[in-house]
PDB file of N, CA and C in Angstrom:
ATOM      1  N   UNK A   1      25.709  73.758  -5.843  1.00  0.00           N
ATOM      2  CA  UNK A   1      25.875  72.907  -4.686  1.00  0.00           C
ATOM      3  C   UNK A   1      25.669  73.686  -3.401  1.00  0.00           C
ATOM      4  N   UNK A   2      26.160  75.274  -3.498  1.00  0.00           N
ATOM      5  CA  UNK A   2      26.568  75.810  -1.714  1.00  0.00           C
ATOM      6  C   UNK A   2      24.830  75.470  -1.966  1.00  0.00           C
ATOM      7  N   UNK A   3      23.463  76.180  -2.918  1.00  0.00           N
ATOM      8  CA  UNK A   3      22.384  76.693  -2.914  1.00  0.00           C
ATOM      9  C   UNK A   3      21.581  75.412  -2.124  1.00  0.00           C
ATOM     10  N   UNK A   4      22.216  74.548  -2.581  1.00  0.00           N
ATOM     11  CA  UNK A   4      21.059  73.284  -1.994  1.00  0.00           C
ATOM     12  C   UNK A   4      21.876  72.751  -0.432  1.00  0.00           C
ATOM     13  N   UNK A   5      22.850  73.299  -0.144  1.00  0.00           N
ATOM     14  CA  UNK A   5      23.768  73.263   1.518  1.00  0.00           C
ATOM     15  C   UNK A   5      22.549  74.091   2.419  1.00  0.00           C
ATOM     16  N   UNK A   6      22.354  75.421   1.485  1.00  0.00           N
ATOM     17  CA  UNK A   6      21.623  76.492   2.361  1.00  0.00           C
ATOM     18  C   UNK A   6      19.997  76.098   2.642  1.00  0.00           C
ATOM     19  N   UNK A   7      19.425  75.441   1.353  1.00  0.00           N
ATOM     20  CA  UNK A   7      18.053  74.825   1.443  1.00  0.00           C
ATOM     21  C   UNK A   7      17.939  73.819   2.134  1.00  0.00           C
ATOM     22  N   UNK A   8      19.072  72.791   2.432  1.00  0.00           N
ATOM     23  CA  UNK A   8      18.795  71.843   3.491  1.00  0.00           C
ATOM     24  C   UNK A   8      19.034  72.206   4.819  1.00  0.00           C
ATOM     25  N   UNK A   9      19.709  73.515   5.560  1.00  0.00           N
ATOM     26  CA  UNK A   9      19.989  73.818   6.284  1.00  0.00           C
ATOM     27  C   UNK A   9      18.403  74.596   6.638  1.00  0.00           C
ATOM     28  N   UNK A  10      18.162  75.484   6.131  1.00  0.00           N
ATOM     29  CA  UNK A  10      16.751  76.042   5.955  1.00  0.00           C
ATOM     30  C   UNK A  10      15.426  75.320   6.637  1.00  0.00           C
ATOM     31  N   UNK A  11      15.580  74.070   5.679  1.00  0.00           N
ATOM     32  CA  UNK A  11      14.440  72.832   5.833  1.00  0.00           C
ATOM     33  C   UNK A  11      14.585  72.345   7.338  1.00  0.00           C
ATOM     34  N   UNK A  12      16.035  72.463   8.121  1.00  0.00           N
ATOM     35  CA  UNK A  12      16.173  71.204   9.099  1.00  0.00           C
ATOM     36  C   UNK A  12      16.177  72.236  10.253  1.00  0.00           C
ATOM     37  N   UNK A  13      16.263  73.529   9.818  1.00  0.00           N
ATOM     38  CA  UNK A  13      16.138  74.269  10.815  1.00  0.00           C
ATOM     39  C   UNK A  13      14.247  74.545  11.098  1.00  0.00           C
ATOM     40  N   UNK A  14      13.801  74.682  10.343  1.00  0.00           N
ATOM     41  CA  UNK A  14      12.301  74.764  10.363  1.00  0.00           C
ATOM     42  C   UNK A  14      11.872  73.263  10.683  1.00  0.00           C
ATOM     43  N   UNK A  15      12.610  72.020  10.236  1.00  0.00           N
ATOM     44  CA  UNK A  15      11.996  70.747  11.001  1.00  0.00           C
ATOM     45  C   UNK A  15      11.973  70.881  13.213  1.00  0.00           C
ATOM     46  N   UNK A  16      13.053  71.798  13.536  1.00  0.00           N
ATOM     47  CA  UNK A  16      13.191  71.659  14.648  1.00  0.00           C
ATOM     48  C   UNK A  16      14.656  71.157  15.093  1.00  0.00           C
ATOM     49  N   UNK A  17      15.232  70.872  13.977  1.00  0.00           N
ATOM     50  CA  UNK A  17      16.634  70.143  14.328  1.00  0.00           C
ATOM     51  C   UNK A  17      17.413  70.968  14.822  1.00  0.00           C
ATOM     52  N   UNK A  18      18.332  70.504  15.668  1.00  0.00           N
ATOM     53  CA  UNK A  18      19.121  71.738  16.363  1.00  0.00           C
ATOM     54  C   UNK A  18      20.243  71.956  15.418  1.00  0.00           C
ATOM     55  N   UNK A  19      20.667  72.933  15.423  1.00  0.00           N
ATOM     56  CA  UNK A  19      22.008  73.418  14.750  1.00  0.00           C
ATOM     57  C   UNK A  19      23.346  72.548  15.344  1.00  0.00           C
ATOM     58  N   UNK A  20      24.357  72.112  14.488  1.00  0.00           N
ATOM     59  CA  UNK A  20      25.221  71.318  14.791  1.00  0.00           C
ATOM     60  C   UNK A  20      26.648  72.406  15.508  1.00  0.00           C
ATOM     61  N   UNK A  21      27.037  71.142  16.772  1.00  0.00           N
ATOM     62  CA  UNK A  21      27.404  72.176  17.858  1.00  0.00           C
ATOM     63  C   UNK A  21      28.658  72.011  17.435  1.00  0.00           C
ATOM     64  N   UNK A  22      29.605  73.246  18.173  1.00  0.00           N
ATOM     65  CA  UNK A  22      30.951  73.409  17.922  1.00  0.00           C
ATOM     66  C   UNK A  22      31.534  72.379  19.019  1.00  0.00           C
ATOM     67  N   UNK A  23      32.623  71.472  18.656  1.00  0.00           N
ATOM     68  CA  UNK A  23      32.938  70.536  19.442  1.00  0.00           C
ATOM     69  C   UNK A  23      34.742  71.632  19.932  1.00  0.00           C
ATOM     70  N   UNK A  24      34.872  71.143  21.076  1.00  0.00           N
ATOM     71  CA  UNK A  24      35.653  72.463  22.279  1.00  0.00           C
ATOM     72  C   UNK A  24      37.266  71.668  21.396  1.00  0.00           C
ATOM     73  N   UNK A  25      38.306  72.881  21.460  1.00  0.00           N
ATOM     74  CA  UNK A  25      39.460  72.789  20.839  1.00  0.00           C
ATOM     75  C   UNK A  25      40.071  71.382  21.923  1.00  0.00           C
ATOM     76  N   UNK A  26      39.743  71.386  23.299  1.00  0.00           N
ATOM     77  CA  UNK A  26      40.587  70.220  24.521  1.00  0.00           C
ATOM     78  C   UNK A  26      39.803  69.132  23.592  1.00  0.00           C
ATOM     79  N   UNK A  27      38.445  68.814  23.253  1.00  0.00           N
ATOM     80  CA  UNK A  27      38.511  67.830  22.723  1.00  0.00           C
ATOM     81  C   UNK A  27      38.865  67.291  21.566  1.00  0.00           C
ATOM     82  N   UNK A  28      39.057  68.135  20.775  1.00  0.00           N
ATOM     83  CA  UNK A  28      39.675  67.748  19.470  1.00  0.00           C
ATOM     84  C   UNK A  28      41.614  67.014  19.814  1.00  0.00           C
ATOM     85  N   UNK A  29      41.752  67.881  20.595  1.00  0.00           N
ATOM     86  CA  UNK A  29      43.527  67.292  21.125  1.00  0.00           C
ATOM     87  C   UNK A  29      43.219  66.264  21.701  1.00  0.00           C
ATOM     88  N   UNK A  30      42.258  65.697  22.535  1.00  0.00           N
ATOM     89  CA  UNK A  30      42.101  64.490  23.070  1.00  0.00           C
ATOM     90  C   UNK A  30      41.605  63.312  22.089  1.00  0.00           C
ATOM     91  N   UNK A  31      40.605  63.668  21.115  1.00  0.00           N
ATOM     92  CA  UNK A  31      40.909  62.762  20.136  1.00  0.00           C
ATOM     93  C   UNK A  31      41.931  62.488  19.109  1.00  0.00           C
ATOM     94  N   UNK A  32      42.287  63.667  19.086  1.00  0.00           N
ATOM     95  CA  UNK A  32      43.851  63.993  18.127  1.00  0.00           C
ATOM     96  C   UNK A  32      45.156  62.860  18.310  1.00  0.00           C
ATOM     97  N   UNK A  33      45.085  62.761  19.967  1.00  0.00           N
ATOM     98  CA  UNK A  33      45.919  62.239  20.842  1.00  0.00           C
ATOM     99  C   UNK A  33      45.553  60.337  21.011  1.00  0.00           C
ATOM    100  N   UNK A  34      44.687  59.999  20.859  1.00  0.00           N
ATOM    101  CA  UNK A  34      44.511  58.944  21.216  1.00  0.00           C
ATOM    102  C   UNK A  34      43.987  58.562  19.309  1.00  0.00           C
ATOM    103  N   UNK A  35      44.155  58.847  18.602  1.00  0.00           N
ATOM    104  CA  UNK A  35      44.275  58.702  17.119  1.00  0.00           C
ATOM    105  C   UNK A  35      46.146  58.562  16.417  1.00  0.00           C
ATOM    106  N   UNK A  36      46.653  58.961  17.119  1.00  0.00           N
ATOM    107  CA  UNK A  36      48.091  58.908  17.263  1.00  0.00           C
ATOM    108  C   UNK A  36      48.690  58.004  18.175  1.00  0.00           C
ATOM    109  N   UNK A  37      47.513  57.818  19.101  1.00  0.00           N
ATOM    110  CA  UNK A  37      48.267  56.478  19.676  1.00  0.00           C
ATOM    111  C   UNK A  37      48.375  55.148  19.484  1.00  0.00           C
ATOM    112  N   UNK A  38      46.869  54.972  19.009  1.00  0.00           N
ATOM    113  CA  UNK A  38      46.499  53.944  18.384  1.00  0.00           C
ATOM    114  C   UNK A  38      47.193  53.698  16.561  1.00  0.00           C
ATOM    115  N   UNK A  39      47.575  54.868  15.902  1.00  0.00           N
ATOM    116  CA  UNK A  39      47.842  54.620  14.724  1.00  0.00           C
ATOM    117  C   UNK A  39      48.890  54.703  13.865  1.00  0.00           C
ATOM    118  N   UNK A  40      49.383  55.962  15.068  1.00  0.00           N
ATOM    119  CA  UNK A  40      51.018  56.490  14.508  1.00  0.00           C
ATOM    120  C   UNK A  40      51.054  57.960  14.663  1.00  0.00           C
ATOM    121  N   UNK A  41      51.835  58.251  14.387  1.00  0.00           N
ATOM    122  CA  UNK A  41      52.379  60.000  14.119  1.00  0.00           C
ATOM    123  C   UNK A  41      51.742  60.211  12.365  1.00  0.00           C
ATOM    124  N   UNK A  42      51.673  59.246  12.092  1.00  0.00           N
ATOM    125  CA  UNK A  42      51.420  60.111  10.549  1.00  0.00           C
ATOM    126  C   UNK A  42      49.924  60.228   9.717  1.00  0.00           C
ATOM    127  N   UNK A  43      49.282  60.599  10.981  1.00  0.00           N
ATOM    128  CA  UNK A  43      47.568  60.364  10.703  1.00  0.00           C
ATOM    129  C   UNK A  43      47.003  61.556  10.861  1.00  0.00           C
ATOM    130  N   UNK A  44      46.103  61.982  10.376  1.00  0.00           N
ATOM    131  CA  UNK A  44      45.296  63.461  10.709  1.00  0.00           C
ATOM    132  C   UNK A  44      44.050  63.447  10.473  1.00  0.00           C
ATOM    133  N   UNK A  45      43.310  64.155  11.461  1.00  0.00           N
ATOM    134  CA  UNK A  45      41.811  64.155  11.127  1.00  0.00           C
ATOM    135  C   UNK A  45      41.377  65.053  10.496  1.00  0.00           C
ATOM    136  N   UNK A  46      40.670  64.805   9.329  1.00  0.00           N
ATOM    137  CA  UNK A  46      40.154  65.513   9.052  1.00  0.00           C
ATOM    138  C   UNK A  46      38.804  66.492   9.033  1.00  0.00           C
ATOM    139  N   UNK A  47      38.189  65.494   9.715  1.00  0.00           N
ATOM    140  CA  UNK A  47      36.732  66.258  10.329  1.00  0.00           C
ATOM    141  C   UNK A  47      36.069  65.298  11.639  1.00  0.00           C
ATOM    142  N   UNK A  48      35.689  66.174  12.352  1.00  0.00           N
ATOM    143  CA  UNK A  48      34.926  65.457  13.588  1.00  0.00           C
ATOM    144  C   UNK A  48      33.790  66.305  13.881  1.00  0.00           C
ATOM    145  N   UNK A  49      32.830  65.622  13.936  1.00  0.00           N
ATOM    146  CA  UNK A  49      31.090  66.380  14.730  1.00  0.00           C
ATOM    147  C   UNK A  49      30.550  65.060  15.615  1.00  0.00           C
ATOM    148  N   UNK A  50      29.742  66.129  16.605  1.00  0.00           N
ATOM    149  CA  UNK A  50      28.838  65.656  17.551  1.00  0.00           C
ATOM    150  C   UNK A  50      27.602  65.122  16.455  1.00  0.00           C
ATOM    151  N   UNK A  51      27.772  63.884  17.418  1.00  0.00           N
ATOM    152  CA  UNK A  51      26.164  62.701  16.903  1.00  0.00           C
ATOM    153  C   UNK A  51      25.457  62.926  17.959  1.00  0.00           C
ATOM    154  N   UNK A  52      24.317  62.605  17.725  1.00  0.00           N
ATOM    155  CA  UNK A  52      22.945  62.247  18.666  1.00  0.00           C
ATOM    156  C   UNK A  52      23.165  61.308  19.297  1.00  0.00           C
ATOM    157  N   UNK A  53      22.633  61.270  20.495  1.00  0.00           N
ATOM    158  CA  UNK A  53      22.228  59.966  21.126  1.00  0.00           C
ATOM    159  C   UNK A  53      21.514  58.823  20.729  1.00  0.00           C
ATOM    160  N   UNK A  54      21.268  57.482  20.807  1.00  0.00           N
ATOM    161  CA  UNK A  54      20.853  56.819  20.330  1.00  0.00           C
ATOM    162  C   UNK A  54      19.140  56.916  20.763  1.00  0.00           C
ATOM    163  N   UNK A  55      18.922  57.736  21.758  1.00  0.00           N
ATOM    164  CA  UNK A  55      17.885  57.628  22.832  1.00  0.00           C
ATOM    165  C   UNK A  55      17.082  58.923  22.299  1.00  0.00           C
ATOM    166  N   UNK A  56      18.234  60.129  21.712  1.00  0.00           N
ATOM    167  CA  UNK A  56      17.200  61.549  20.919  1.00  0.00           C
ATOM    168  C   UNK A  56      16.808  61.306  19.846  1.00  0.00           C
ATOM    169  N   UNK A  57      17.709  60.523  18.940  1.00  0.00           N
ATOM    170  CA  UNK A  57      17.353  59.868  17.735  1.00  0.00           C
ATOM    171  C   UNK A  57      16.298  59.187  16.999  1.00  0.00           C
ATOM    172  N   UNK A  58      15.742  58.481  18.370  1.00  0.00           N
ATOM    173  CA  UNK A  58      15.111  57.130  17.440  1.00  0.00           C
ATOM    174  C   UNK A  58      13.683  57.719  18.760  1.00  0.00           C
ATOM    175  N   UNK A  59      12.365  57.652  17.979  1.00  0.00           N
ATOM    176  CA  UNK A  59      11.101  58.312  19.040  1.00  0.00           C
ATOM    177  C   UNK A  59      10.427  56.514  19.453  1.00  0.00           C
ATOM    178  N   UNK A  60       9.816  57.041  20.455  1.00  0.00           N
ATOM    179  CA  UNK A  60       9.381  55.793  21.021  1.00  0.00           C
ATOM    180  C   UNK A  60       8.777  54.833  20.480  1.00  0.00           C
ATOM    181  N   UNK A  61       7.826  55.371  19.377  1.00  0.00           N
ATOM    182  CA  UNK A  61       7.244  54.040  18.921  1.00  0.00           C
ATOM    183  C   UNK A  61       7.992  53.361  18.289  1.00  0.00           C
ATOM    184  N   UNK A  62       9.162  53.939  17.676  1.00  0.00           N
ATOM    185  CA  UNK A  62      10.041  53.518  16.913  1.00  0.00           C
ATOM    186  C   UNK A  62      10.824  52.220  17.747  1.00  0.00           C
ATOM    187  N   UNK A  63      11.086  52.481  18.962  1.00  0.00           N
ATOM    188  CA  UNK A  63      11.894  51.432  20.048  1.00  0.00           C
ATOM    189  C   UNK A  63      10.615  50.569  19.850  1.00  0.00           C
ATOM    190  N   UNK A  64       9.535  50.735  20.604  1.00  0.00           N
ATOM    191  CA  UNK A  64       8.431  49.961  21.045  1.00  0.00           C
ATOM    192  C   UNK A  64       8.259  48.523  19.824  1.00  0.00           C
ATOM    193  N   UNK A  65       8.468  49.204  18.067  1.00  0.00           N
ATOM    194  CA  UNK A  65       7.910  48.873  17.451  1.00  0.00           C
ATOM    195  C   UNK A  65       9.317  47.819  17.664  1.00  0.00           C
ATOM    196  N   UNK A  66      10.643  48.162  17.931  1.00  0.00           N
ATOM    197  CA  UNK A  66      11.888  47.048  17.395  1.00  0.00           C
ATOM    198  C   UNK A  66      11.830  46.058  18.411  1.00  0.00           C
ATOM    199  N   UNK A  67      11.537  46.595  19.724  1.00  0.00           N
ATOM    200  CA  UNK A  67      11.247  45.634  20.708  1.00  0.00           C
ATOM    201  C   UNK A  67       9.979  44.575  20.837  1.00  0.00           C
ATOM    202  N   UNK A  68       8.854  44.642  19.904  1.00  0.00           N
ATOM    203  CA  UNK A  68       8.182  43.802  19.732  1.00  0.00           C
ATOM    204  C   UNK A  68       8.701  42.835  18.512  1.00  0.00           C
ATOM    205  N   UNK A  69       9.552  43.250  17.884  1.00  0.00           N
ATOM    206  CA  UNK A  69       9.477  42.402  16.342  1.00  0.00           C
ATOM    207  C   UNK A  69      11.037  41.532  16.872  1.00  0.00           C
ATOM    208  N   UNK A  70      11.806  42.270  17.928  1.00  0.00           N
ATOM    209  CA  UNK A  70      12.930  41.401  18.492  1.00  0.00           C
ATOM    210  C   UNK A  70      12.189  40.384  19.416  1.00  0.00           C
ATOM    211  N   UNK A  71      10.939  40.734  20.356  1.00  0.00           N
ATOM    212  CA  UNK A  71      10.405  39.767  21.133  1.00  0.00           C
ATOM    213  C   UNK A  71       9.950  38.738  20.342  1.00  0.00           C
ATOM    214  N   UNK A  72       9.583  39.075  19.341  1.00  0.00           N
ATOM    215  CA  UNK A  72       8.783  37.652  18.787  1.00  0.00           C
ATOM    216  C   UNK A  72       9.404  36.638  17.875  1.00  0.00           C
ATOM    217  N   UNK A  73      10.849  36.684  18.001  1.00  0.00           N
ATOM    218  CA  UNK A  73      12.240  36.160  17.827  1.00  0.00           C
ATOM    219  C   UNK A  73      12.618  35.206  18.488  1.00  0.00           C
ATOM    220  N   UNK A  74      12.229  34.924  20.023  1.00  0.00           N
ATOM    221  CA  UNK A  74      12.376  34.714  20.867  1.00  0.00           C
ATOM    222  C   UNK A  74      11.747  32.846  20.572  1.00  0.00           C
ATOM    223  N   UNK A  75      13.005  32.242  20.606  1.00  0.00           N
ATOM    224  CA  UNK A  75      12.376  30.449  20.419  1.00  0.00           C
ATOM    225  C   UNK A  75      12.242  30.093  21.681  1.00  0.00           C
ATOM    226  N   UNK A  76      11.203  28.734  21.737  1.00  0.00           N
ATOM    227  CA  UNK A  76      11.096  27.934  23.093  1.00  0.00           C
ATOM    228  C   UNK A  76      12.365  27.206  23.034  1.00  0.00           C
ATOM    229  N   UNK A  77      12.739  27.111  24.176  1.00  0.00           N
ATOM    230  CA  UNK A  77      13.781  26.331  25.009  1.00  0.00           C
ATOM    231  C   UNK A  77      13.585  24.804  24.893  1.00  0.00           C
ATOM    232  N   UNK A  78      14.699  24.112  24.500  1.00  0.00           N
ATOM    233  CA  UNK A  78      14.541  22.671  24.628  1.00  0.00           C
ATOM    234  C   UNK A  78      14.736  22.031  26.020  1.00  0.00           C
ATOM    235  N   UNK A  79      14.448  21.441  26.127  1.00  0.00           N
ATOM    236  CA  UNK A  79      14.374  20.859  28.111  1.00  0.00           C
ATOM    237  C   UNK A  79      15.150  19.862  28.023  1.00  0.00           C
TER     238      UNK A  79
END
C-alpha cells in the first residue's frame, strides 16, 4: 500500500500538481472551535486539508462546455 502512496505521489508531482499545503495550527483551533460549537464538546477531527478552488480546478473549456449545455436548458417563457 505505502509503494503505490509513493507512485501516486511521484505521478502527480510530475503531472504539475502542487504538493498539498500544511494548513497553520490558528486554523485548525478555529475550525476545532466552531465544530464544538455547532456539535458539542465530544467531537474531534480527525483530518482536515486545503481544497482547490472551484476556478483552479475545473480549465476553461471545461466551464465553457457546462455553460453551453446549461444554456440550452433554457425554456421559452409563457406570456
Amino acid at each position: 500500500m505505502a509503494l503505490n502512496m509513493k507512485a501516486a505521489a511521484a505521478a502527480a508531482m510530475e503531472a504539475g500538481q502542487p504538493e498539498e499545503e500544511e494548513i497553520a495550527p490558528e486554523m485548525l483551533a478555529v475550525i476545532a472551535a466552531a465544530v464544538t460549537a455547532f456539535l458539542g464538546a465530544n467531537h474531534s477531527i480527525r483530518s482536515a486539508r486545503m481544497l482547490q478552488s472551484p476556478d483552479a480546478a475545473v480549465s476553461r473549456w471545461t466551464r465553457q462546455g457546462r455553460a453551453s449545455v446549461l444554456a440550452s436548458h433554457n425554456l421559452p417563457s409563457k406570456r
